[in-house]
Protein backbone atom coordinates (compact mmCIF):
# COMPACT_ATOMS: atom_id res chain seq x y z
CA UNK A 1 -75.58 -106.08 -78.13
CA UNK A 2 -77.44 -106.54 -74.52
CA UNK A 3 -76.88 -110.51 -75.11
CA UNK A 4 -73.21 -110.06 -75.94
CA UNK A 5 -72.55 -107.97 -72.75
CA UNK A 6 -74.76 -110.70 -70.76
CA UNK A 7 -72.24 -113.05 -71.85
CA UNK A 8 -68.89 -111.65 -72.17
CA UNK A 9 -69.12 -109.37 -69.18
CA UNK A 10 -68.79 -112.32 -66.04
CA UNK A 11 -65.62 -113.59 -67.89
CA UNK A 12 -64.54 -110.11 -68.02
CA UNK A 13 -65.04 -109.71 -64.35
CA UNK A 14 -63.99 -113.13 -63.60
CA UNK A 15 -60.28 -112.82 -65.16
CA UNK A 16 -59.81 -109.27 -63.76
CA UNK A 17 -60.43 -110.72 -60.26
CA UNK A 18 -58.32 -113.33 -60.44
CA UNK A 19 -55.71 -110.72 -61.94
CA UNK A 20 -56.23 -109.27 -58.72
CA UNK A 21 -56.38 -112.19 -56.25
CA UNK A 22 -52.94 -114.30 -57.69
CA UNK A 23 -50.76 -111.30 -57.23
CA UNK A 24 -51.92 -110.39 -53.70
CA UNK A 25 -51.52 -113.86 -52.76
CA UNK A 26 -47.96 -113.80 -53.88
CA UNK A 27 -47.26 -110.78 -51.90
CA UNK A 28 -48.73 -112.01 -48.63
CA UNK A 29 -46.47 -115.38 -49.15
CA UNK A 30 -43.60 -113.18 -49.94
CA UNK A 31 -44.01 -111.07 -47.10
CA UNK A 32 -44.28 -114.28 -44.38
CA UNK A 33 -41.36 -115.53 -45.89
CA UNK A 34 -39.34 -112.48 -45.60
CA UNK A 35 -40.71 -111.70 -42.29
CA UNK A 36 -40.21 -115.58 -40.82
CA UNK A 37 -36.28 -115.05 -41.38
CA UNK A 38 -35.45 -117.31 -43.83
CA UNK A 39 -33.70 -114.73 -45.78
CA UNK A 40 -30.40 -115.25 -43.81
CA UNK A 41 -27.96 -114.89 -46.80
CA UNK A 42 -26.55 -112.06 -47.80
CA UNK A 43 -27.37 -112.73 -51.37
CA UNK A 44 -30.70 -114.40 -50.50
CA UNK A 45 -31.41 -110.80 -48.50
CA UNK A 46 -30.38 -108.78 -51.35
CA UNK A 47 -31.97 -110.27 -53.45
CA UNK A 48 -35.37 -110.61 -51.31
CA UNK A 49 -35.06 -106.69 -50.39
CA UNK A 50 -34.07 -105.01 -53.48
CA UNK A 51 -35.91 -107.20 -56.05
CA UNK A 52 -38.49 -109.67 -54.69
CA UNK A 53 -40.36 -107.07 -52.40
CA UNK A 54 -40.45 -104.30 -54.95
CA UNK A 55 -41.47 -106.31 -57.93
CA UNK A 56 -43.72 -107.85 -55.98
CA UNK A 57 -45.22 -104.60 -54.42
CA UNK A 58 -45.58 -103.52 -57.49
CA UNK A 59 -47.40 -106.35 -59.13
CA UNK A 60 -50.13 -105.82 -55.88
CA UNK A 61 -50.70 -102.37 -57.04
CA UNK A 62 -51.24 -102.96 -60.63
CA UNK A 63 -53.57 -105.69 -59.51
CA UNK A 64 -55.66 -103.49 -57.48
CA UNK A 65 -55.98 -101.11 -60.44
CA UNK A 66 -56.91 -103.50 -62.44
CA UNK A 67 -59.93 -104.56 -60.21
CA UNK A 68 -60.86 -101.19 -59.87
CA UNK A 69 -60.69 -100.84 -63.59
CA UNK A 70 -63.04 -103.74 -63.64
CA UNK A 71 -65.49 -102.04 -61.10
CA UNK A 72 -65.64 -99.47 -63.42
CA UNK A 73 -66.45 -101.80 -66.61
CA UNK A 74 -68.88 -103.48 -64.98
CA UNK A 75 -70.99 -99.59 -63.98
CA UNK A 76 -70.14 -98.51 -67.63
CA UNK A 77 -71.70 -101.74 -69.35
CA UNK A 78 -74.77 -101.48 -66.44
CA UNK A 79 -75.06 -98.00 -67.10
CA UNK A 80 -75.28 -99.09 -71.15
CA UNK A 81 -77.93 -101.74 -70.09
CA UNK A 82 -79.79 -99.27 -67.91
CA UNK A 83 -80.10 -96.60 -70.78
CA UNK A 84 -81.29 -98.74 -73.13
């Protein structure tokens, strides 16, 4: 069980980081674009406001629970290792 954990876990952590990074990335880009101006359409400026922002707001935060989720894996499996 120790050898599958030593295996699995850094492709655990791996994919829940870059769960976390992607996301955040798109938000930043969203958030120059939107702040640059380009967004001079009304419909372009709806749409950026009422369903770009949010979704992508709310993609960060997921994102950030999920790396906290995986911060929390990785002290329950060393915690497991450690008691053994």
């Amino acid at each position: 069980m120790k050898k599958v954990f030593k295996q699995i876990f850094p492709i655990i952590l791996l994919s829940f980081s870059l769960l976390f990074v992607v996301p955040l990335i798109a938000w930043l880009v969203i958030q120059a674009v939107i702040s640059m101006g380009h967004f001079t359409d009304l419909y372009v400026s709806f749409l950026g406001n009422y369903f770009i922002e949010p979704v992508a707001q709310l993609v960060a935060s997921l994102s950030i629970l999920l790396f906290l989720g995986s911060i929390i894996f990785a002290c329950i499996v060393a915690f497991c290792e450690w008691t053994e």
